[in-house]
N, C-alpha and C. Protein backbone atom coordinates (compact mmCIF):
# COMPACT_ATOMS: atom_id res chain seq x y z
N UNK A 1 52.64 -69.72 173.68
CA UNK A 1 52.51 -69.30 175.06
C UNK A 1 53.45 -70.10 175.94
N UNK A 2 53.59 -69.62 177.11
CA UNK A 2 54.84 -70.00 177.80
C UNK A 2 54.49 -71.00 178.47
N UNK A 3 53.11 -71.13 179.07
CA UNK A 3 52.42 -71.86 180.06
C UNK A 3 51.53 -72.40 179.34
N UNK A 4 51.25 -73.50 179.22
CA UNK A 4 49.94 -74.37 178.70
C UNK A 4 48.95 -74.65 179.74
N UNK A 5 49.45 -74.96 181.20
CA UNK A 5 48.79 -75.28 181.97
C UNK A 5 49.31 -75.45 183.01
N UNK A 6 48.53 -76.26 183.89
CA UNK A 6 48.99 -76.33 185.42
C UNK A 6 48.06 -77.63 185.54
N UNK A 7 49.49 -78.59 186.09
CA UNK A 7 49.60 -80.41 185.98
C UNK A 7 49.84 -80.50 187.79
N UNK A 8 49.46 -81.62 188.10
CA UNK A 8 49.69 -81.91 189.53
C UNK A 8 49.24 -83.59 189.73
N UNK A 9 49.73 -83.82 190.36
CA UNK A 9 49.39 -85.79 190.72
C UNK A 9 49.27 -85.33 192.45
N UNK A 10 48.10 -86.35 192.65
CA UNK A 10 48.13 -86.21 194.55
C UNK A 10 47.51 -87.51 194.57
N UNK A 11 47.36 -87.76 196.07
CA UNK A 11 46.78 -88.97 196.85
C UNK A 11 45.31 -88.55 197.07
N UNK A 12 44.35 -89.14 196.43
CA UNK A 12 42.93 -89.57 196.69
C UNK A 12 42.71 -90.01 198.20
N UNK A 13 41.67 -90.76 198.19
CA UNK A 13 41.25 -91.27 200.05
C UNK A 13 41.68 -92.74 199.54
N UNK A 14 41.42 -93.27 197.84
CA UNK A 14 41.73 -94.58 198.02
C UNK A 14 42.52 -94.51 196.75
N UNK A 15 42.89 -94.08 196.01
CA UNK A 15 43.97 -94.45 195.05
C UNK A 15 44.62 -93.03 194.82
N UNK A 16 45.90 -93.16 193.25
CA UNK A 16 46.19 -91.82 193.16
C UNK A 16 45.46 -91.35 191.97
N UNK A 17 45.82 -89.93 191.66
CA UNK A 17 45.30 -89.17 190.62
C UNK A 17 45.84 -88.16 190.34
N UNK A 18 45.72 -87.56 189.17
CA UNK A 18 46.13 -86.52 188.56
C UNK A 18 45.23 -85.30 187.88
N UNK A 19 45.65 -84.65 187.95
CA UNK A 19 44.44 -83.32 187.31
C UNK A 19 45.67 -82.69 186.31
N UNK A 20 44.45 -81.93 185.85
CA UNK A 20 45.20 -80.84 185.02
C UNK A 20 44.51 -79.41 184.72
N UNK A 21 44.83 -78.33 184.80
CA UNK A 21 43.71 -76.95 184.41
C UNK A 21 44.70 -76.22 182.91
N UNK A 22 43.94 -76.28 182.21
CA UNK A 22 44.14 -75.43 181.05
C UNK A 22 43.06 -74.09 180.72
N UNK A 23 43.81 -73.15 180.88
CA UNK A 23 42.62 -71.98 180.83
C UNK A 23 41.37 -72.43 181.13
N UNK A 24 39.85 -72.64 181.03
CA UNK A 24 38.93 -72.46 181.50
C UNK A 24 38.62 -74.51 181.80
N UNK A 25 39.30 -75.30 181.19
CA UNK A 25 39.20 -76.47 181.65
C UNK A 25 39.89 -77.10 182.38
N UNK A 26 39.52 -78.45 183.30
CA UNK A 26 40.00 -78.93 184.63
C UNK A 26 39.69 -80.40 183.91
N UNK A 27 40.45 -81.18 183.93
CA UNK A 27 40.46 -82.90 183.84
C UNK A 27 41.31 -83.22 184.91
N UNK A 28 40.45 -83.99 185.42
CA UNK A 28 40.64 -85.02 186.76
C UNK A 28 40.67 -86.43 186.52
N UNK A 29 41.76 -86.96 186.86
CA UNK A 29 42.17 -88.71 186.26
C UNK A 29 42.18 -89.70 187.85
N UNK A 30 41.33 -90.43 188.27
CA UNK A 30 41.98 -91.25 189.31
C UNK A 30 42.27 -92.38 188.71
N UNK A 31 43.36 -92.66 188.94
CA UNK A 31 44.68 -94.05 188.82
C UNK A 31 43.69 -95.62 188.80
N UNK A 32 43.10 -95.53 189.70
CA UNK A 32 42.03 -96.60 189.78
C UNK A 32 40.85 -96.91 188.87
N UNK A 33 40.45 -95.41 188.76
CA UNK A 33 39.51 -95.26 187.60
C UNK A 33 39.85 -95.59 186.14
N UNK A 34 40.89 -94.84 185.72
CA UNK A 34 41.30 -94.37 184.41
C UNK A 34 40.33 -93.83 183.66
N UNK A 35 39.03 -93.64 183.53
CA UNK A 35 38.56 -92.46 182.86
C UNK A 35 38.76 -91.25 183.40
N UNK A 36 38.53 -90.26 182.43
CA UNK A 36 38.69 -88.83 182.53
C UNK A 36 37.79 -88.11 182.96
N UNK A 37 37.83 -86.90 183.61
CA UNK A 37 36.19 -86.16 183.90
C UNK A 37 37.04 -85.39 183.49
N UNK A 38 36.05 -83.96 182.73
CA UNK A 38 36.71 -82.65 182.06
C UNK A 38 34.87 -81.69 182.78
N UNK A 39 36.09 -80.36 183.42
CA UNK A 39 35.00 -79.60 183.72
C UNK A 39 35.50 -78.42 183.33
N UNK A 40 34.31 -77.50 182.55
CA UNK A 40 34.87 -76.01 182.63
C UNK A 40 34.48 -75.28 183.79
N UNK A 41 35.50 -75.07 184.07
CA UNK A 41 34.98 -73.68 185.61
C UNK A 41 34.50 -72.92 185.19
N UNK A 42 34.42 -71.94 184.26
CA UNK A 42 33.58 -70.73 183.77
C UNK A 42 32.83 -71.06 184.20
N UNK A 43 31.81 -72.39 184.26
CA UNK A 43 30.37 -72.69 183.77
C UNK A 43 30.05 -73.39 185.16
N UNK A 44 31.13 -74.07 185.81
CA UNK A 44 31.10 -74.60 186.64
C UNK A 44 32.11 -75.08 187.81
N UNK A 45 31.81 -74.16 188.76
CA UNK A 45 33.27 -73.96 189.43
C UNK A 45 33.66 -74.87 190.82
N UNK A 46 32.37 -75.45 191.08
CA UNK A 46 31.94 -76.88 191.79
C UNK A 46 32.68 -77.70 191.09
N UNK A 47 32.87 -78.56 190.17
CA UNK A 47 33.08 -79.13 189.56
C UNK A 47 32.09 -80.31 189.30
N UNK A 48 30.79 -79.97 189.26
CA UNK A 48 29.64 -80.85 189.28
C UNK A 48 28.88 -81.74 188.24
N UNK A 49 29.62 -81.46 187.19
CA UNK A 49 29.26 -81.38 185.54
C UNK A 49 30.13 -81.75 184.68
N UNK A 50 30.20 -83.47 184.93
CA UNK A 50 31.19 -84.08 184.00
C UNK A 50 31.36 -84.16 182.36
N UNK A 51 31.33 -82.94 181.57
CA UNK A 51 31.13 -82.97 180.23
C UNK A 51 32.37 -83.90 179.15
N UNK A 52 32.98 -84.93 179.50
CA UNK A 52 34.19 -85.57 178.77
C UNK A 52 33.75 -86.13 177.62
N UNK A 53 32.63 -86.67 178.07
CA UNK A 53 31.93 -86.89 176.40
C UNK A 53 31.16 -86.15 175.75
N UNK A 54 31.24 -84.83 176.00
CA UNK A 54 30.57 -83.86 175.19
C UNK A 54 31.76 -82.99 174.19
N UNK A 55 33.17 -83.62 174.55
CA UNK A 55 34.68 -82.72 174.33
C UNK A 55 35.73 -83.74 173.78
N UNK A 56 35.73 -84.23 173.22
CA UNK A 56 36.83 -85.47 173.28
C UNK A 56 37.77 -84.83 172.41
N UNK A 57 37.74 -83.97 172.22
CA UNK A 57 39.51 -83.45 171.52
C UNK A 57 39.77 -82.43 172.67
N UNK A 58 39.15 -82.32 173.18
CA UNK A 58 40.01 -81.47 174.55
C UNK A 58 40.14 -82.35 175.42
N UNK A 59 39.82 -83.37 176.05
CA UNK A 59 40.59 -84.38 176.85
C UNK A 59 41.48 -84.87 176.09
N UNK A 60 41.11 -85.14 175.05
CA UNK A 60 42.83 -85.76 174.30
C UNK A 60 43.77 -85.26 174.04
N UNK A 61 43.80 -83.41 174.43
CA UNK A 61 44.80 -82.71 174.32
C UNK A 61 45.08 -81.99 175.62
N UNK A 62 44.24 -82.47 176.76
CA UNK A 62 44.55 -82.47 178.31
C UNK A 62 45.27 -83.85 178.41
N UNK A 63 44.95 -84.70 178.09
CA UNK A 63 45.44 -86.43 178.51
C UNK A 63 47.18 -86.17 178.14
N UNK A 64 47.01 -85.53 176.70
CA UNK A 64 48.47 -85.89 176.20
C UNK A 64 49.50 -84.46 177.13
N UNK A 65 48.70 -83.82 177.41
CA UNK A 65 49.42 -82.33 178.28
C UNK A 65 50.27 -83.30 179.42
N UNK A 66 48.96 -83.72 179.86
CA UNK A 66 49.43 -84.51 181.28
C UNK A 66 50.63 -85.89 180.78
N UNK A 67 50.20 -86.21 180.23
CA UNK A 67 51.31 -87.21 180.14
C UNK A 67 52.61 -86.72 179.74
N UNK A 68 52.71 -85.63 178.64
CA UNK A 68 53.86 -85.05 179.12
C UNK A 68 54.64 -84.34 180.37
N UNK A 69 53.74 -84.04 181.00
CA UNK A 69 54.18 -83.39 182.14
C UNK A 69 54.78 -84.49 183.17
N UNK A 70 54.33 -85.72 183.05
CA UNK A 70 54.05 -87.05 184.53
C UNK A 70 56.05 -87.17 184.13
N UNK A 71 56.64 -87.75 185.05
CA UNK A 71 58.10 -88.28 185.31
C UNK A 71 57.68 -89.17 185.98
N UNK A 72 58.61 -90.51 186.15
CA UNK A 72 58.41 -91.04 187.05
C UNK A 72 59.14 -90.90 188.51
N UNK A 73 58.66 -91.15 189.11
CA UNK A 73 59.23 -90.27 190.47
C UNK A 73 60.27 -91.63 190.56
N UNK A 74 61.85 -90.94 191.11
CA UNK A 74 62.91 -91.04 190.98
C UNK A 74 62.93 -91.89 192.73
N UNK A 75 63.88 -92.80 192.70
CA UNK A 75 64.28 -93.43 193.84
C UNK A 75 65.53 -92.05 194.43
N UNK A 76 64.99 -92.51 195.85
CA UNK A 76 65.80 -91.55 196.78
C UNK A 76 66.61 -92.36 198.15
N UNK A 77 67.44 -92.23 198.03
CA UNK A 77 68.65 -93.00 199.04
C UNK A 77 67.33 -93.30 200.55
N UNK A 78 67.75 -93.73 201.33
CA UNK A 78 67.17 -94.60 202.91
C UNK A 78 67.85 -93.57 203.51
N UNK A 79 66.80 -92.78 204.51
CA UNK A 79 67.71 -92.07 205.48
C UNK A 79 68.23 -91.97 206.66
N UNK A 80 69.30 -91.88 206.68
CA UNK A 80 70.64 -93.06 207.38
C UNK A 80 70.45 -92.31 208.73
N UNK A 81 70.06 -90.68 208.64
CA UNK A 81 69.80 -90.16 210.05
C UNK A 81 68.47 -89.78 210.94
N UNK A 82 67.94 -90.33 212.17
CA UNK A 82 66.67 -90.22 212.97
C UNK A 82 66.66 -89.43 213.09
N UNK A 83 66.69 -87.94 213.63
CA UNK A 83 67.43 -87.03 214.80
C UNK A 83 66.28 -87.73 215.60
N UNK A 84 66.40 -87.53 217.21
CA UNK A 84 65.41 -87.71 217.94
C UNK A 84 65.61 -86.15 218.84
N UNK A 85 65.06 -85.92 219.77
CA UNK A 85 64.82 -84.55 220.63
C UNK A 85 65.92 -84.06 221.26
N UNK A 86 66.82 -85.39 221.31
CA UNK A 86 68.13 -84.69 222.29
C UNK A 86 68.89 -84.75 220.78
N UNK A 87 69.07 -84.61 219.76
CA UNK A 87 69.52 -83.85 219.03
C UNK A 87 69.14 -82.32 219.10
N UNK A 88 68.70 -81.74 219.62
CA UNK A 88 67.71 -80.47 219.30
C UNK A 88 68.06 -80.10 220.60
N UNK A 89 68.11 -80.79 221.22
CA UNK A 89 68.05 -79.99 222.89
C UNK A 89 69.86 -80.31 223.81
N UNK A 90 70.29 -78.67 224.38
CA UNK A 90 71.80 -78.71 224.25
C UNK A 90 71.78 -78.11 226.06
């Protein structure tokens, strides 16, 4: 299949994290935490129902999804221009 899944990293309220959805499962990783939560939406679309230790070869084949997917985010030059308003206004 062409698509295995759908990977994403975002900002929490206090650390970062990463998820992942593979057809009917969702694993959610916070950075701070490092354990895994794995939920099936079929069953549970709240996400209320941490089953990771009821599955451990499907987090270990969400964990390794995600880690293939992660890059490390790349340095990007300082940017050399402000505009402020009277750029914009003629």
């Amino acid at each position: 299949d062409e698509h295995r899944g759908l990977y994403w990293e975002y900002r929490g309220r206090d650390s970062l994290g990463r998820a992942a959805r593979m057809g009917r499962w969702k694993a959610v990783q916070l950075q701070d935490v490092g354990q895994v939560e794995l939920y099936d939406l079929s069953n549970d679309v709240s996400e209320t129902h941490n089953i990771a230790s009821q599955h451990p070869a499907i987090v270990r084949e969400i964990v390794a999804f995600m880690d293939g997917c992660h890059e490390e985010e790349r340095e990007y030059p300082p940017a050399t221009f402000r505009p402020k308003i009277d750029d914009f206004i003629r």
